[in-house]
Every structure is written in C-alpha cells, then in structure tokens.
Protein backbone atom coordinates (compact mmCIF):
# COMPACT_ATOMS: atom_id res chain seq x y z
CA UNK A 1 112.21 74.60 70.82
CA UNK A 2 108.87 74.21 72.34
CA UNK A 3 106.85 77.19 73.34
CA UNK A 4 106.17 77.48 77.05
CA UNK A 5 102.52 77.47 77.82
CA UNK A 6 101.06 81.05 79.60
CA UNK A 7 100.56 80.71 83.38
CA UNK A 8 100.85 83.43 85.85
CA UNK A 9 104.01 82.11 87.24
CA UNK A 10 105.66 82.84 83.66
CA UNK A 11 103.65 85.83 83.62
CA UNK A 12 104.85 87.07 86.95
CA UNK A 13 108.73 86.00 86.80
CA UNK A 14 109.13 87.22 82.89
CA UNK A 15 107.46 90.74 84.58
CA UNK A 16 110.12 90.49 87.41
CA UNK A 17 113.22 89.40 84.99
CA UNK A 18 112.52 92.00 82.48
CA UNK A 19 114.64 95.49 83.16
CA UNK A 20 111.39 97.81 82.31
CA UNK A 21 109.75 96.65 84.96
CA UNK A 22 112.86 98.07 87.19
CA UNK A 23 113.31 101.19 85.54
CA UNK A 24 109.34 102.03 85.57
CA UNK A 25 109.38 101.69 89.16
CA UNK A 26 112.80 103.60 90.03
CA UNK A 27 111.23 106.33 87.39
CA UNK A 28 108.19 106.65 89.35
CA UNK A 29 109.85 106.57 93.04
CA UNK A 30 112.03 109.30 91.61
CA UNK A 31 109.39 111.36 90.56
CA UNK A 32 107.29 110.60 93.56
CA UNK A 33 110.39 111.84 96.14
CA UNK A 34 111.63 114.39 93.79
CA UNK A 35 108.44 116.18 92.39
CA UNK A 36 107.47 117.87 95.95
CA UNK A 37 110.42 119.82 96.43
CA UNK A 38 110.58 121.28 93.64
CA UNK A 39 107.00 121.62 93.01
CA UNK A 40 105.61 125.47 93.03
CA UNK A 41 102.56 126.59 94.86
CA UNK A 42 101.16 128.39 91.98
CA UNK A 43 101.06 125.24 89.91
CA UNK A 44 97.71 124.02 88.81
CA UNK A 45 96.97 120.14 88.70
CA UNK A 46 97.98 119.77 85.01
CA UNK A 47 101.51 121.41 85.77
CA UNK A 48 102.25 119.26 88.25
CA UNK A 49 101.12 116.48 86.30
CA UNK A 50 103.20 117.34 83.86
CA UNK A 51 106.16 117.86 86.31
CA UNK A 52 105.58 114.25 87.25
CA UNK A 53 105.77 112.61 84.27
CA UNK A 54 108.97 114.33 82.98
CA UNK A 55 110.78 113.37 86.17
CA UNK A 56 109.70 109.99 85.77
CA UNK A 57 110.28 109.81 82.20
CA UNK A 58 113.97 110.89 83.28
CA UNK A 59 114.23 109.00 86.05
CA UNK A 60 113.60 105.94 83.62
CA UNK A 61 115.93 107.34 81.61
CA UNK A 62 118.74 107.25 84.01
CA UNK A 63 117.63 103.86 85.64
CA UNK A 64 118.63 102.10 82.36
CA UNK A 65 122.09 100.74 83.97
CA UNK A 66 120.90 99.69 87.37
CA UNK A 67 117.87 97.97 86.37
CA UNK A 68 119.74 95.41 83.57
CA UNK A 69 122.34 94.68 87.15
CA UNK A 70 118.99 94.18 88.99
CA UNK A 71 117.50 91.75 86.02
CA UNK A 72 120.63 90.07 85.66
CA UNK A 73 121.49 89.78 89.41
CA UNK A 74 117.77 88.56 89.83
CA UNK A 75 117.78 85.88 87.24
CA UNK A 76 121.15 84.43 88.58
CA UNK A 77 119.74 84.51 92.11
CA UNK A 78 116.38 82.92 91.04
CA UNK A 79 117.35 80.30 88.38
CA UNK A 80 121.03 79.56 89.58
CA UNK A 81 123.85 77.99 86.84
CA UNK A 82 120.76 77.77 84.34
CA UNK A 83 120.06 81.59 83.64
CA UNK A 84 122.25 83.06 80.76
C-alpha cells in the first residue's frame, strides 16, 4: 500500500474522522456551560482554572461513546460504501 501524500484536505478530514477531535470539543463545551454554575465567588483565577480543566477532562471522559457514533456516522456520510 502506497502512502498518501500530506495535503490539508487529508489533514483536515483525518482531524474531522478521528473521535478525539469530538470528545475534545464536547469536553470543552461541557466545561464551558457547566463551570459557571457551579463556580464560587471566592475562587481565584487558578481555581477556576483548575475547575475547568477537570470538567473538561471529564467531560472527555464521558464523550468517549458519542464521539466514535459521530466518527463513524461521519465517515459513512462523507465517503459512502467505501469507509470501513
């Protein structure tokens, strides 16, 4: 098998086939909608940092289901009969 040469269109659909990409971004929407409520006043910066990024970490966590059906439904939509 011949290796595929790197252009961004390989670049960009391997980044939207691949079910990483998915659960990064449903970890970080969680964490972005989440985070404020239950966010305290008397937080400093690096608490709620911190709060952030273990609410996304879970929320990427979680997302590991979903995003393979997303990658999968993608790749079926996309490259038809061909993708396996």
């Amino acid at each position: 098998m011949t290796k595929r040469p790197l252009s961004p269109v390989y670049i960009l659909f391997y980044i939207l086939f691949w079910p990483d990409t998915w659960r990064f971004l449903m970890g970080a929407v969680v964490a972005v909608l989440l985070v404020p409520h239950i966010l305290k006043p008397e937080m400093n910066i690096v608490q709620a940092t911190m709060l952030h990024v273990m609410v996304a970490c879970i929320g990427y966590v979680v997302a590991a289901k979903p995003a393979a059906g997303i990658s999968h439904w993608l790749k079926r939509r996309i490259l038809g009969k061909s993708a396996p």
